[in-house]
Protein backbone atom coordinates (compact mmCIF):
# COMPACT_ATOMS: atom_id res chain seq x y z
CA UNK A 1 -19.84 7.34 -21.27
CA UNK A 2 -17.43 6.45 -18.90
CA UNK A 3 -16.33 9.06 -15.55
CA UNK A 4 -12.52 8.40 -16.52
CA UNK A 5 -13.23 10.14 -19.94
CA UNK A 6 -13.36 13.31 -17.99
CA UNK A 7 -9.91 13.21 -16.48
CA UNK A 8 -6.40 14.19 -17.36
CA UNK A 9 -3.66 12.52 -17.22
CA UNK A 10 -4.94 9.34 -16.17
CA UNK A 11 -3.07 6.28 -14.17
CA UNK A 12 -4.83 3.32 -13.20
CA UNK A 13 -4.17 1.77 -9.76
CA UNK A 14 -2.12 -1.42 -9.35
CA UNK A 15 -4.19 -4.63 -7.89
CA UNK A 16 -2.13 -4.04 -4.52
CA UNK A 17 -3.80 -0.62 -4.55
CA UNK A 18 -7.29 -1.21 -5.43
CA UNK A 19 -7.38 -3.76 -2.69
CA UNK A 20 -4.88 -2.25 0.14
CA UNK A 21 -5.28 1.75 -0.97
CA UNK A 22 -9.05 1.39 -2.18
CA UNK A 23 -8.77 3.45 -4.71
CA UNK A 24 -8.96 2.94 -8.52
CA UNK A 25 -7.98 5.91 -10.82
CA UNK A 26 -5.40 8.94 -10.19
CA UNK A 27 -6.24 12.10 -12.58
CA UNK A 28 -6.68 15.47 -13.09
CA UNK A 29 -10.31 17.14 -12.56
CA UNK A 30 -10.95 20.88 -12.76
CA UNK A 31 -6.87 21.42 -12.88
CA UNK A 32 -6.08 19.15 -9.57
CA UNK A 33 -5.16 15.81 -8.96
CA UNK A 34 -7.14 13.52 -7.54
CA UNK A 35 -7.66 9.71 -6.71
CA UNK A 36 -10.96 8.28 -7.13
CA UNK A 37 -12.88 5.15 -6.06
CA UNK A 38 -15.00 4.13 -8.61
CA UNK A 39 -16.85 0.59 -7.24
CA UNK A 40 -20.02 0.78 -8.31
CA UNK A 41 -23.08 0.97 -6.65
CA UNK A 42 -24.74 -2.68 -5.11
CA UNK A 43 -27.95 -3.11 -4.03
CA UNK A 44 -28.65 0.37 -4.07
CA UNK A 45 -25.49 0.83 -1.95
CA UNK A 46 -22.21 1.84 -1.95
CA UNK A 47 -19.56 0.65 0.45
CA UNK A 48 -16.61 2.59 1.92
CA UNK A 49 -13.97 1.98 4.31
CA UNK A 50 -11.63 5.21 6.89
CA UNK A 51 -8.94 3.76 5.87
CA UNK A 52 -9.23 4.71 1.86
CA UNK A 53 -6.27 6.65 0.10
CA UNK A 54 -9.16 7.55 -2.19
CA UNK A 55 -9.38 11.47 -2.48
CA UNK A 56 -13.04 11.45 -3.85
CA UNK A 57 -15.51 9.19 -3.87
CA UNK A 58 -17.72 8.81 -7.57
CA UNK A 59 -21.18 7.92 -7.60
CA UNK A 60 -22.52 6.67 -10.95
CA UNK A 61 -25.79 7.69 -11.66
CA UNK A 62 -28.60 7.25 -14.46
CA UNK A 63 -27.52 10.80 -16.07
CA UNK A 64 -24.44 12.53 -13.52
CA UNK A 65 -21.93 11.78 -11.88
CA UNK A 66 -21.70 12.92 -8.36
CA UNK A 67 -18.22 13.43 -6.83
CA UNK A 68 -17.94 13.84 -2.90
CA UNK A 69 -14.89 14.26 -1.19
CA UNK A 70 -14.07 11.54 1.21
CA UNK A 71 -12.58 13.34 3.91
CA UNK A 72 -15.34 15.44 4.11
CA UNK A 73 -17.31 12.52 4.18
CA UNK A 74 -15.91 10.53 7.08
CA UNK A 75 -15.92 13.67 9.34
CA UNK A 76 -19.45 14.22 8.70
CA UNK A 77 -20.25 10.15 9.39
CA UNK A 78 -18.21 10.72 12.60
CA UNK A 79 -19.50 13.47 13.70
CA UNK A 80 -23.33 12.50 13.54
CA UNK A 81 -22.17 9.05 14.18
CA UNK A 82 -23.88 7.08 11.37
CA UNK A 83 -23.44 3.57 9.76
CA UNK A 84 -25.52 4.27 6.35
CA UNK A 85 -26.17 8.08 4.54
CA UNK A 86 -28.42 8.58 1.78
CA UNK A 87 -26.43 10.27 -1.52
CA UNK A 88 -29.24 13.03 -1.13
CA UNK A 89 -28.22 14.29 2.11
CA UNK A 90 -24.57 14.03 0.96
CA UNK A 91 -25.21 16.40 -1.84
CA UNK A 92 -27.29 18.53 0.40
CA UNK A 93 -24.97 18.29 3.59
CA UNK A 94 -21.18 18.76 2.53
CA UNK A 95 -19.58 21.89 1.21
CA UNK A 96 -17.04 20.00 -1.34
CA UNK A 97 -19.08 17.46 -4.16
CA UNK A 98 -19.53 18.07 -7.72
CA UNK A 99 -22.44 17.26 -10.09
CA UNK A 100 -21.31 16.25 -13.81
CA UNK A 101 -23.68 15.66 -16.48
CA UNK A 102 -23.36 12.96 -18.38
């Protein structure tokens, strides 16, 4: 099953704005709208960049999804001033992510 089965109201991102805004699908989760960046995971990996227009930030896993929000997530990589986080401290660390099963 795909994540963009669980939104409402779904528009896709232009190729200008996968590769300038970095995101790739605007919807509607749990009644607001969001943009999300769907890339998937590399090498165990996931890149991002501070100048996204991404609102959340989708992690594809074996059986969930895990949403985190991005601007909650660059504050937290700027404030402890870190170049690579581990999903597990993510979850455990900031106030705004959401688990879905799949």
């Amino acid at each position: 099953m795909s994540f963009v089965k669980k939104i409402k109201n779904k528009k896709y991102a232009s190729q200008d704005q996968k590769n300038i805004e970095l995101w790739d699908v605007e919807g509607i989760l749990h009644n607001q709208t969001y943009k999300f960046d769907l890339r998937p995971i590399k090498n165990d990996s996931k890149r991002g960049l501070f100048n996204t227009k991404a609102d959340k930030m989708v992690f594809d896993m074996k059986n969930k999804w895990v949403i985190v929000d991005i601007e909650e997530l660059h504050t937290y990589i700027k404030e402890h001033k870190l170049n690579v986080v581990q999903l597990e401290d993510l979850i455990l660390k900031l106030e705004w992510n959401i688990i879905l099963p799949k």
